[in-house]
N, C-alpha and C. Protein backbone atom coordinates (compact mmCIF):
# COMPACT_ATOMS: atom_id res chain seq x y z
N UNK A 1 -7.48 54.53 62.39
CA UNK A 1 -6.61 55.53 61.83
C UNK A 1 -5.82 54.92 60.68
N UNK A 2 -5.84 55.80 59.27
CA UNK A 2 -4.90 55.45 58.36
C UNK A 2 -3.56 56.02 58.54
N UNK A 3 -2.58 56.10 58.66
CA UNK A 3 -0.88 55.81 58.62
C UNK A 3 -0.75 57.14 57.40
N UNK A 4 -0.08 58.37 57.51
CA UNK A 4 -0.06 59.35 57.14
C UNK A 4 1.65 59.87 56.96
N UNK A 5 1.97 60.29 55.85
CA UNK A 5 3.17 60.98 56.00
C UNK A 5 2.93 62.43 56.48
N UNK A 6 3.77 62.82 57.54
CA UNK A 6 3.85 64.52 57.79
C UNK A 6 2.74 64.37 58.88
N UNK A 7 2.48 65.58 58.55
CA UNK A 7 1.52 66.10 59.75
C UNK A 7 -0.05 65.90 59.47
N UNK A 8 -0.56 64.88 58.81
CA UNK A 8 -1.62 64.49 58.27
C UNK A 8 -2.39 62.84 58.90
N UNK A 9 -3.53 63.72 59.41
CA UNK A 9 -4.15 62.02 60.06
C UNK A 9 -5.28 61.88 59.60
N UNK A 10 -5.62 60.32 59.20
CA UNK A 10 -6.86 59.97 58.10
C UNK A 10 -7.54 58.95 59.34
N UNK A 11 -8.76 59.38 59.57
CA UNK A 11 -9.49 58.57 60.19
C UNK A 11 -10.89 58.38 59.70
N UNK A 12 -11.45 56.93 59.09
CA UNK A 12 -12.59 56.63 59.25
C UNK A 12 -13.36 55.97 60.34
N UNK A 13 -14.62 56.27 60.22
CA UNK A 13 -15.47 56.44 60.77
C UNK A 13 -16.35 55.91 60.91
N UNK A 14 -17.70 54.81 61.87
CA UNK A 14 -19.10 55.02 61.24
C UNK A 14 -19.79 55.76 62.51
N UNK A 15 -20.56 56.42 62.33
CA UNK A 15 -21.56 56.74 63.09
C UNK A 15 -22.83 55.97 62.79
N UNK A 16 -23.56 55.75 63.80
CA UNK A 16 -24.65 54.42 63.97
C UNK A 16 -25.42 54.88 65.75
N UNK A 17 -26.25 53.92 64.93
CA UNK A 17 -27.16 54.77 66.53
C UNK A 17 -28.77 54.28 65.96
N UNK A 18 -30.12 54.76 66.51
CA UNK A 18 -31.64 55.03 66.03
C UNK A 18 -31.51 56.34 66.00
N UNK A 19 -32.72 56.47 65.13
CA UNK A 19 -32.91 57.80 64.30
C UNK A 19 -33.60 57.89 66.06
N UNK A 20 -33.64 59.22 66.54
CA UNK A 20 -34.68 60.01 67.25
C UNK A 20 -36.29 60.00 66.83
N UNK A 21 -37.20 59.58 67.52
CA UNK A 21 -38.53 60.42 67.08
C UNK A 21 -38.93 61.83 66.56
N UNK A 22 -37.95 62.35 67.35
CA UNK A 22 -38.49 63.79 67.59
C UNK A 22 -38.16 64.65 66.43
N UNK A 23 -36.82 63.89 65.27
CA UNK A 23 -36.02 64.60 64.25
C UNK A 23 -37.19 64.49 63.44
N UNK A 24 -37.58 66.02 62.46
CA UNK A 24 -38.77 65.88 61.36
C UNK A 24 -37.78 65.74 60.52
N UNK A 25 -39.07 65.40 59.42
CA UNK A 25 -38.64 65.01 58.14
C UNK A 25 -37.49 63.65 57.90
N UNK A 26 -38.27 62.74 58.77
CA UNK A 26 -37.30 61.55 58.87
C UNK A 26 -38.30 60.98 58.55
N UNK A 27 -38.20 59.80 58.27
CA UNK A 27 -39.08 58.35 57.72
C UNK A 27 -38.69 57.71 58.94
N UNK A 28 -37.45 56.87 58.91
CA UNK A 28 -37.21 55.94 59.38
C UNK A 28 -36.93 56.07 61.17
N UNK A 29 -37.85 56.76 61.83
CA UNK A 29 -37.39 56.98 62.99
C UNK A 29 -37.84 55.73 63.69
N UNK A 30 -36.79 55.44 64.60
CA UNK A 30 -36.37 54.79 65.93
C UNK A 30 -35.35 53.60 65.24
N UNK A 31 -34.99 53.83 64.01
CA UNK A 31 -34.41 52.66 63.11
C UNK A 31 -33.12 52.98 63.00
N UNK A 32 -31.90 51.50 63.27
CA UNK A 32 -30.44 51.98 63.15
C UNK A 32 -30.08 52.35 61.92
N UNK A 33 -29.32 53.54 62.33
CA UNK A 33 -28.70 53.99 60.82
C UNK A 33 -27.46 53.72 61.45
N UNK A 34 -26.38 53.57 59.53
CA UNK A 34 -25.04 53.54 60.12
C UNK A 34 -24.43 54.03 58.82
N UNK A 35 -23.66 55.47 58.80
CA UNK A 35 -23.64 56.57 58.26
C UNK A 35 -21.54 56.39 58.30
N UNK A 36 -21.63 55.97 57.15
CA UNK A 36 -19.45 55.71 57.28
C UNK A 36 -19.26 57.48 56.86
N UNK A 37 -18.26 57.63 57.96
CA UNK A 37 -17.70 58.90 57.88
C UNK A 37 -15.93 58.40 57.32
N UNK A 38 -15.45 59.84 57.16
CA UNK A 38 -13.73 59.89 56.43
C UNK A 38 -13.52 61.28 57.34
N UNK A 39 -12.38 61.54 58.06
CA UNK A 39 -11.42 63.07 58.71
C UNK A 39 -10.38 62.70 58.48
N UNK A 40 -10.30 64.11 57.74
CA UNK A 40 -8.43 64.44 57.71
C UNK A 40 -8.24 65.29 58.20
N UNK A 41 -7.41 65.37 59.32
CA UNK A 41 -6.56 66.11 60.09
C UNK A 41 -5.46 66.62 59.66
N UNK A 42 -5.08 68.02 59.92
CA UNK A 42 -3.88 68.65 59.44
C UNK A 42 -3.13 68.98 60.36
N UNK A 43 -2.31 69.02 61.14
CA UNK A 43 -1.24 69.50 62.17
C UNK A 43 -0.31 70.80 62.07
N UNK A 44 -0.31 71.79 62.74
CA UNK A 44 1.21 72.13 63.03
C UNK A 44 2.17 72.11 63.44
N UNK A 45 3.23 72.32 63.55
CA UNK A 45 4.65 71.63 64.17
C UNK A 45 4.43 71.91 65.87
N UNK A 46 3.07 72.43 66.40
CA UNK A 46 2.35 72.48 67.73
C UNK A 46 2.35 71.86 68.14
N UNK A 47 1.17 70.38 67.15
CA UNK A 47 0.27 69.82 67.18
C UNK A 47 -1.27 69.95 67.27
N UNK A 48 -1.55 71.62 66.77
CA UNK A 48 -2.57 71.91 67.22
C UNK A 48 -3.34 71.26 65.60
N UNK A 49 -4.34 71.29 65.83
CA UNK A 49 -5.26 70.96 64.40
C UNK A 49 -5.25 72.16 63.71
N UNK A 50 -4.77 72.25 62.26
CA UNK A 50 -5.06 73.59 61.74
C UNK A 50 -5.96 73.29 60.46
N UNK A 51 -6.40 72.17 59.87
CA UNK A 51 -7.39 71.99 59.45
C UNK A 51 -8.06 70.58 59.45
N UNK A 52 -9.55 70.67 58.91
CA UNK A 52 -10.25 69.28 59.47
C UNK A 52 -11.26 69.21 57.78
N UNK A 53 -11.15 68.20 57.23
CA UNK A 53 -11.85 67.88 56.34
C UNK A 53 -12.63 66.96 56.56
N UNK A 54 -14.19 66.69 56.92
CA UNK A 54 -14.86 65.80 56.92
C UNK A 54 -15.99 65.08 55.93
N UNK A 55 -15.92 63.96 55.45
CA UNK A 55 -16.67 63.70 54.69
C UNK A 55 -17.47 62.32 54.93
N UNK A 56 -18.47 62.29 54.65
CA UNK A 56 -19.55 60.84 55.01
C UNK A 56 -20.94 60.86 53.40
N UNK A 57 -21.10 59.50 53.81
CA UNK A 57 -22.05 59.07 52.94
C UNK A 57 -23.59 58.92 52.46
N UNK A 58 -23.45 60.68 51.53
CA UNK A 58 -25.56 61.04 51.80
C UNK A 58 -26.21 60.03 50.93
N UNK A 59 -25.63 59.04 50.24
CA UNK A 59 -26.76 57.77 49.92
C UNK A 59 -27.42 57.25 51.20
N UNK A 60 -26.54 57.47 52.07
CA UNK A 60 -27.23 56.68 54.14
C UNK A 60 -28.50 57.94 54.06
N UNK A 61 -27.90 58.96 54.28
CA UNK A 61 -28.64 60.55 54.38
C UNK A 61 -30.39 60.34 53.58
N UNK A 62 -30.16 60.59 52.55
CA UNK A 62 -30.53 60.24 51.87
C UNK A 62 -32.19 59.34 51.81
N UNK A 63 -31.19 57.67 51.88
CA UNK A 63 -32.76 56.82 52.47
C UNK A 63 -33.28 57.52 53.71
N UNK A 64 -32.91 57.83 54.67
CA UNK A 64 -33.74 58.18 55.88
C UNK A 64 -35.02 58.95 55.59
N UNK A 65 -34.50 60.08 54.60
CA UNK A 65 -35.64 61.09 54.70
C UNK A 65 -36.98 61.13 54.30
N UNK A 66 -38.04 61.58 54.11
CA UNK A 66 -39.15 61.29 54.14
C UNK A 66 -39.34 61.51 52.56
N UNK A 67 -39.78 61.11 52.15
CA UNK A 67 -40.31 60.95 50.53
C UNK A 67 -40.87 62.93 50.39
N UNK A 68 -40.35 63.31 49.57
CA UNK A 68 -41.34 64.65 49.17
C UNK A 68 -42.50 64.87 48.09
N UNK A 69 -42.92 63.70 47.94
CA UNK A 69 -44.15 62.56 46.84
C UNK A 69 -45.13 62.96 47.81
């Protein structure tokens, strides 16, 4: 977690794991990917989440997929 003024929370991320067999249009299956994610969290004076911005990196996306050549 990044350190936020107000009601705002910044958390990166990676997600990592093997690709599945079963996902089409993959190349690289059974191979670790590791995919850096970014969320920003928005709060109300609740604490409930009232919004969520997520963002990650389709250069990772990207290599996986199968050539369309």
């Amino acid at each position: 977690m990044i350190p936020t003024e107000g009601n705002t929370i910044v958390i990166q991320a990676e997600m990592s794991g093997p690709i599945p067999a079963e996902v089409p249009a993959i190349a690289k299956k059974g191979q670790d990917v590791h995919i850096p994610h970014c969320y920003i969290l928005r709060f109300d004076a609740n604490g409930k989440i009232t919004r969520l911005d997520a963002y990650w990196d389709n250069t990772v996306l990207n290599s996986i997929q199968a050539s369309a050549v």
